[in-house]
Protein backbone atom coordinates (compact mmCIF):
# COMPACT_ATOMS: atom_id res chain seq x y z
CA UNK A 1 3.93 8.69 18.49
CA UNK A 2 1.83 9.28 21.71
CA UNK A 3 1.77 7.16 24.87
CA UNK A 4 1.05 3.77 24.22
CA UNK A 5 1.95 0.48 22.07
CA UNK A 6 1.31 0.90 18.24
CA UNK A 7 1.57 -0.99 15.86
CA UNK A 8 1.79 -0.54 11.78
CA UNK A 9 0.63 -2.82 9.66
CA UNK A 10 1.03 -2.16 5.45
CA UNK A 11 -1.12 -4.30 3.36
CA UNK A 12 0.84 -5.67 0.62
CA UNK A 13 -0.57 -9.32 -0.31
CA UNK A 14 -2.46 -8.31 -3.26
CA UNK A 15 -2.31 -10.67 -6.83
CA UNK A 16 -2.39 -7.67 -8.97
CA UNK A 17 -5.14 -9.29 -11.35
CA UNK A 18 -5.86 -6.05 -12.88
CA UNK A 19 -2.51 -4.42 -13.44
CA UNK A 20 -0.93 -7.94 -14.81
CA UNK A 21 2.53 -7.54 -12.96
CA UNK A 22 3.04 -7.41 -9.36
CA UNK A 23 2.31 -3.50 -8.73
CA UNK A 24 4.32 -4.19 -5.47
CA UNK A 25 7.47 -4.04 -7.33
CA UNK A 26 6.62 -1.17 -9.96
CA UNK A 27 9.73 1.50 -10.00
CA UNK A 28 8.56 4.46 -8.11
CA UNK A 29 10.31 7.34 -7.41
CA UNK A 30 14.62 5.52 -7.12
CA UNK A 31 13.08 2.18 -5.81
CA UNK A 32 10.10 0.33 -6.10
CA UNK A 33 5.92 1.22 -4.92
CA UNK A 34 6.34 -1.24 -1.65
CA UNK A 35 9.70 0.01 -0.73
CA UNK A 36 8.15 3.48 -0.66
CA UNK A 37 5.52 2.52 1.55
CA UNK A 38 7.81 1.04 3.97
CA UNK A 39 10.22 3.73 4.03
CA UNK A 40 7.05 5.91 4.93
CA UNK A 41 5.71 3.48 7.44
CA UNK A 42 9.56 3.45 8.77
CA UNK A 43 9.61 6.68 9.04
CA UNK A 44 6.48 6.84 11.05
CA UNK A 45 8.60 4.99 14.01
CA UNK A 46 6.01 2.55 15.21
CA UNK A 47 6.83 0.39 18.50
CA UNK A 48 5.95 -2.87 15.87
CA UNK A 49 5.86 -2.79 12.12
CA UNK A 50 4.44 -5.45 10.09
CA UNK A 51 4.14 -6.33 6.22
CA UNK A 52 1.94 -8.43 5.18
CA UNK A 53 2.91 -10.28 1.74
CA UNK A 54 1.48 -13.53 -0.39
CA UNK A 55 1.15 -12.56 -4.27
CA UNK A 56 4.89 -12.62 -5.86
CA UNK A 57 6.17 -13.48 -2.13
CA UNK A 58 8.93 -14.99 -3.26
CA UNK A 59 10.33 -11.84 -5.50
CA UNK A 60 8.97 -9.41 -2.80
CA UNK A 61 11.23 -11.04 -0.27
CA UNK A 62 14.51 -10.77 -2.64
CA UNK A 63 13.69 -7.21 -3.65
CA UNK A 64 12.23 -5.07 -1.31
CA UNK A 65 13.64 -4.06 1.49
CA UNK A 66 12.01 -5.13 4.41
CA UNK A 67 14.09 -3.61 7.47
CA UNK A 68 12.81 -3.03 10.34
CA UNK A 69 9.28 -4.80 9.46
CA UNK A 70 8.23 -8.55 10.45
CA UNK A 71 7.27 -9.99 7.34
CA UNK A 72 3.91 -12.18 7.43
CA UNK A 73 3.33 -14.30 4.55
CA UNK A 74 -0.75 -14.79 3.74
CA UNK A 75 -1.39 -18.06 1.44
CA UNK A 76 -4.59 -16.79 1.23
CA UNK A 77 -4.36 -13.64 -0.03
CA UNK A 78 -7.12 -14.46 -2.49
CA UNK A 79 -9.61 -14.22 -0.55
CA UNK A 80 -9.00 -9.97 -0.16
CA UNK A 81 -7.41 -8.20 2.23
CA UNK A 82 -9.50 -9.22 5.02
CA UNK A 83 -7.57 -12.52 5.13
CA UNK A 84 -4.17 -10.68 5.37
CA UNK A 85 -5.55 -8.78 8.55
CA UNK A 86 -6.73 -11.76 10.48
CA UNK A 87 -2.71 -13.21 9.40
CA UNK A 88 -1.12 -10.18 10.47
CA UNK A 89 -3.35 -10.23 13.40
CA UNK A 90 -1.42 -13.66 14.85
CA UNK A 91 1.86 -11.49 14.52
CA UNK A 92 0.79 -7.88 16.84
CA UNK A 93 2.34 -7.61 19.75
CA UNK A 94 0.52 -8.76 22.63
CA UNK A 95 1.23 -4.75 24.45
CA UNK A 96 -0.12 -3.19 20.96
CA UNK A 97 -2.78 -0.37 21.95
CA UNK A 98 -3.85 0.34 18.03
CA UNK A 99 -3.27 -0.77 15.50
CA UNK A 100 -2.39 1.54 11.85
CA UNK A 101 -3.83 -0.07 8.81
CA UNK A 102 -1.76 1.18 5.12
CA UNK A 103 -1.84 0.06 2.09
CA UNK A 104 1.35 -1.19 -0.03
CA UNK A 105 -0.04 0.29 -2.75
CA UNK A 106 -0.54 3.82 -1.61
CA UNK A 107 2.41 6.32 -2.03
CA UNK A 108 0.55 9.17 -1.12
CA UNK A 109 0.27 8.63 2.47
CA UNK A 110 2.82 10.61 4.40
CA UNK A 111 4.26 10.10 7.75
CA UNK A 112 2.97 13.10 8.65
CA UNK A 113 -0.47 12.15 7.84
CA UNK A 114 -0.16 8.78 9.89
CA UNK A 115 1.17 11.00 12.83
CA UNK A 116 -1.66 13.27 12.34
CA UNK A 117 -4.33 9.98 12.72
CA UNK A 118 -2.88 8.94 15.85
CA UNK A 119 -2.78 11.94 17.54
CA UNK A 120 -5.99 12.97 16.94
CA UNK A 121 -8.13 9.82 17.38
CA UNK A 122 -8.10 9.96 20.70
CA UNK A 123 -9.16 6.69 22.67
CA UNK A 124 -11.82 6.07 20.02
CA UNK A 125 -11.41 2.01 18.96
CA UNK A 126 -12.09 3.54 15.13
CA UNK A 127 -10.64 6.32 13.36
CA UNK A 128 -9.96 7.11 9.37
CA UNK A 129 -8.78 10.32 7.98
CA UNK A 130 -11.16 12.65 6.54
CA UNK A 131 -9.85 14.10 3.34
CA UNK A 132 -11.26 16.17 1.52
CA UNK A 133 -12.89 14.33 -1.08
CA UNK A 134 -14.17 11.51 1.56
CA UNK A 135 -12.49 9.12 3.77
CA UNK A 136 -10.00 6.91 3.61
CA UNK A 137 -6.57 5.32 4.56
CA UNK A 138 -4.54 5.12 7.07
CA UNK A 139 -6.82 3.61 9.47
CA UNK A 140 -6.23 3.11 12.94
CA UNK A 141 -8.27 0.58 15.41
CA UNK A 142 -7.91 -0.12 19.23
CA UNK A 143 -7.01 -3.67 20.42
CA UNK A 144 -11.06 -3.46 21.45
CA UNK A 145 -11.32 -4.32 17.72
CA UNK A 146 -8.93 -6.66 16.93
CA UNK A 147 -11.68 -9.49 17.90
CA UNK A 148 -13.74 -7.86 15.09
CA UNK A 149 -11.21 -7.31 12.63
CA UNK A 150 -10.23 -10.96 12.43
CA UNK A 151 -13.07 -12.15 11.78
CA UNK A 152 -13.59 -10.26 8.59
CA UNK A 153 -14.00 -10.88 5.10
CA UNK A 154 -13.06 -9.56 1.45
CA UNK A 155 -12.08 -6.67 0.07
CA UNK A 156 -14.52 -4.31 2.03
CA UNK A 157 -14.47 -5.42 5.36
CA UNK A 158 -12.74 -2.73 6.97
CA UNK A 159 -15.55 -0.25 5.78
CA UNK A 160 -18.36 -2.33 6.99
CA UNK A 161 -16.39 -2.95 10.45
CA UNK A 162 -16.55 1.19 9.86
CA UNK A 163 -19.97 1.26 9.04
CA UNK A 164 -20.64 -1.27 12.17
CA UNK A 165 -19.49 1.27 14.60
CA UNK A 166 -20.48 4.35 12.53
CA UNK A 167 -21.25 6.20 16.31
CA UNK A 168 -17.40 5.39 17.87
CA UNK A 169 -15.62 6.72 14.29
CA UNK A 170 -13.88 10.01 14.67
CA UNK A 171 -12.33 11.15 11.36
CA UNK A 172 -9.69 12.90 11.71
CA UNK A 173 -9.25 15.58 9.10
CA UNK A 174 -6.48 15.70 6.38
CA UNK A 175 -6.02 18.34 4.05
CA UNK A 176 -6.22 16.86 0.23
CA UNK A 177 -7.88 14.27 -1.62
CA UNK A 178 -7.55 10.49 -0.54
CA UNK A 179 -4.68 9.37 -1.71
CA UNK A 180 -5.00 7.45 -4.99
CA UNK A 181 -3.75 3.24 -4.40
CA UNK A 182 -2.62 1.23 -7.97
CA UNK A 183 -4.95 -1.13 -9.20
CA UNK A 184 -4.69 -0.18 -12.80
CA UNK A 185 -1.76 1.30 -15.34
CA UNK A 186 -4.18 3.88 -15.15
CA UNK A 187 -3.69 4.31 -11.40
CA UNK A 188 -0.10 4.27 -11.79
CA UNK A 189 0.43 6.70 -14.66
CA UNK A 190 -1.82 9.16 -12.22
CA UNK A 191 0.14 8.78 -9.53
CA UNK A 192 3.33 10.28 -10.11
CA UNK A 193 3.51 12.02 -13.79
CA UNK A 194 6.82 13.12 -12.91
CA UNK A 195 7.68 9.35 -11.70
CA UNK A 196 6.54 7.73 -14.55
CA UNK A 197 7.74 9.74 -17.16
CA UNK A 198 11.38 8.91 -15.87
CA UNK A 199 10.19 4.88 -15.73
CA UNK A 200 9.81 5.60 -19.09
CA UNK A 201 12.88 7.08 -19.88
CA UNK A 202 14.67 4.46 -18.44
CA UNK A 203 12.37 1.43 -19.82
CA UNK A 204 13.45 3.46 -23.31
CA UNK A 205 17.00 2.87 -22.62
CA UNK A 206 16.90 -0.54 -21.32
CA UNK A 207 17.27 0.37 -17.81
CA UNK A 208 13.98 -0.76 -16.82
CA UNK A 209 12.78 -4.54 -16.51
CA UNK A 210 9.08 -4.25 -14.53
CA UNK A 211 6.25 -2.23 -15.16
CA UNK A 212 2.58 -3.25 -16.52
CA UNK A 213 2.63 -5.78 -19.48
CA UNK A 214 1.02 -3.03 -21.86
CA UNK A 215 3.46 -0.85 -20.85
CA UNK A 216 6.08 -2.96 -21.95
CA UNK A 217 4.38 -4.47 -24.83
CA UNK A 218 4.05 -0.74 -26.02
CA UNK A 219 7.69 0.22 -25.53
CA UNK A 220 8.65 -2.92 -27.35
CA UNK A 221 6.54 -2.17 -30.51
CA UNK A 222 8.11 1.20 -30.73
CA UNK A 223 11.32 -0.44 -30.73
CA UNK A 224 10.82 -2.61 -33.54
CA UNK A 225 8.79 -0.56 -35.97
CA UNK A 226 10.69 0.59 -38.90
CA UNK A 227 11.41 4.60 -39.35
CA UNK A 228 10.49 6.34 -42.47
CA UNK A 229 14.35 5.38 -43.95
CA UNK A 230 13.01 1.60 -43.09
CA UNK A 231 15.86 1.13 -40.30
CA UNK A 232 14.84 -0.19 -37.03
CA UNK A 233 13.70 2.88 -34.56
CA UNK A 234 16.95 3.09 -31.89
C-alpha cells in the first residue's frame, strides 16, 4: 500500500432476494463466497478493514471467518447498499486517507487488482478500475468524499456519486472483464465452472448443506426418482 491511511471496506449486507439462500455463505472454492473475499481483502493488507453484514448476520458471524476485519452490522440493509456505506462510515478510522469499496459477492477481484487501484489513483477523491468491458469494482474514494458518500441512497448510489464528479474520476485500467458479483444461480454457476462442479460433487454425496434452493431442490429429485430397475437412484 502507498503512503497514507487506507481503509477496506467489503460490502456484504445483502438479503439475497434473488438467489433464495444467503449467497454470502455459498461454498466457493474450500470455504465459502464471503470468506474468499476477505481472504482477498486480507491479503490486500489495509491499515483498517471493515465488513459490513445485516442479511443472515447471525449465521455470517458463526461461519465466516472474520479475522482481522471489524464487523459492522447494518439493520437496514434493505434499503441497498448505500445504507451499509453510511454504517460502515461511523466505523473508518478517523486517520483513513481513502477509502476501498468491494463487494462480498465478488470473487474475481484480486489483491493485485486492489493494489493496482491504489497506486494508480493518485490524489484523485474518485477512482474505479477500467476493465475492459467497462468499469467497475473495487472503488476507491478520498476522505473529501466520505461527506458525500453517507449521504447516499440505494443500490446505485456509488455510480451517481461517480457520475457527480465525472471530471475528478481517473479509471485506472485493469486487464479483463469486470468481474462478475452473484445475484443469481446463474451468476454463481458462471463464476467458477470448475468450483461449482465440485459443489456439486459434494452436494451429490451429502457433503454439501448450502447452495441455491433450486439447486438443492434439483439434487434432491434426482435422488428420489426411481432407475429403470425401479430402485431408488444412489
Amino acid at each position: 500500500m502507498p503512503d497514507g491511511f487506507v481503509t477496506g471496506l467489503v460490502l456484504a449486507a445483502g438479503g439475497s432476494k434473488r438467489l433464495g439462500t444467503p449467497k454470502q455463505l455459498l461454498p466457493y472454492g474450500d470455504a465459502t463466497l464471503l470468506d474468499h473475499v476477505l481472504a482477498t481483502a486480507r491479503e490486500c493488507a489495509f491499515d483498517q478493514l471493515l465488513c459490513v453484514i445485516g442479511g443472515s448476520a447471525e449465521e455470517i458471524r458463526e461461519r465466516i471467518d472474520l479475522n482481522g476485519a471489524t464487523v459492522v452490522e447494518n439493520h437496514d440493509f434493505g434499503e441497498g447498499c448505500s445504507s451499509s456505506i453510511a454504517a460502515a462510515l461511523t466505523a473508518v478510522d478517523p486517520q483513513a486517507d481513502v477509502l476501498v469499496l468491494m463487494l462480498g459477492d465478488q470473487p474475481g477481484v484480486s489483491a493485485a487488482t486492489v493494489k493496482t487501484l491504489i497506486d494508480e489513483r493518485g490524489d484523485s477523491p474518485l477512482a474505479a478500475c477500467a476493465y475492459d468491458n467497462g468499469r467497475g469494482h473495487p472503488l476507491a474514494f478520498a476522505r473529501a468524499m466520505f461527506d458525500e458518500l453517507a449521504a447516499l441512497h440505494g443500490d446505485k448510489g456509488v455510480w451517481k456519486l461517480l457520475d457527480r464528479h465525472a471530471e475528478a474520476v481517473v479509471d485506472v485500467p485493469v486487464s479483463g472483464s469486470i468481474p462478475r458479483d452473484v445475484n443469481t444461480s446463474e451468476d454463481y454457476a458462471a463464476i467458477s465452472p470448475r468450483r461449482h462442479r465440485h459443489a456439486h460433487d459434494r452436494a451429490a454425496s451429502g457433503q454439501l448443506v448450502d447452495g441455491p434452493p433450486a439447486e438443492r431442490q434439483s439434487l434432491r429429485a434426482r435422488r428420489e426418482s426411481p432407475d429403470r430397475s425401479g430402485r431408488p437412484d444412489r
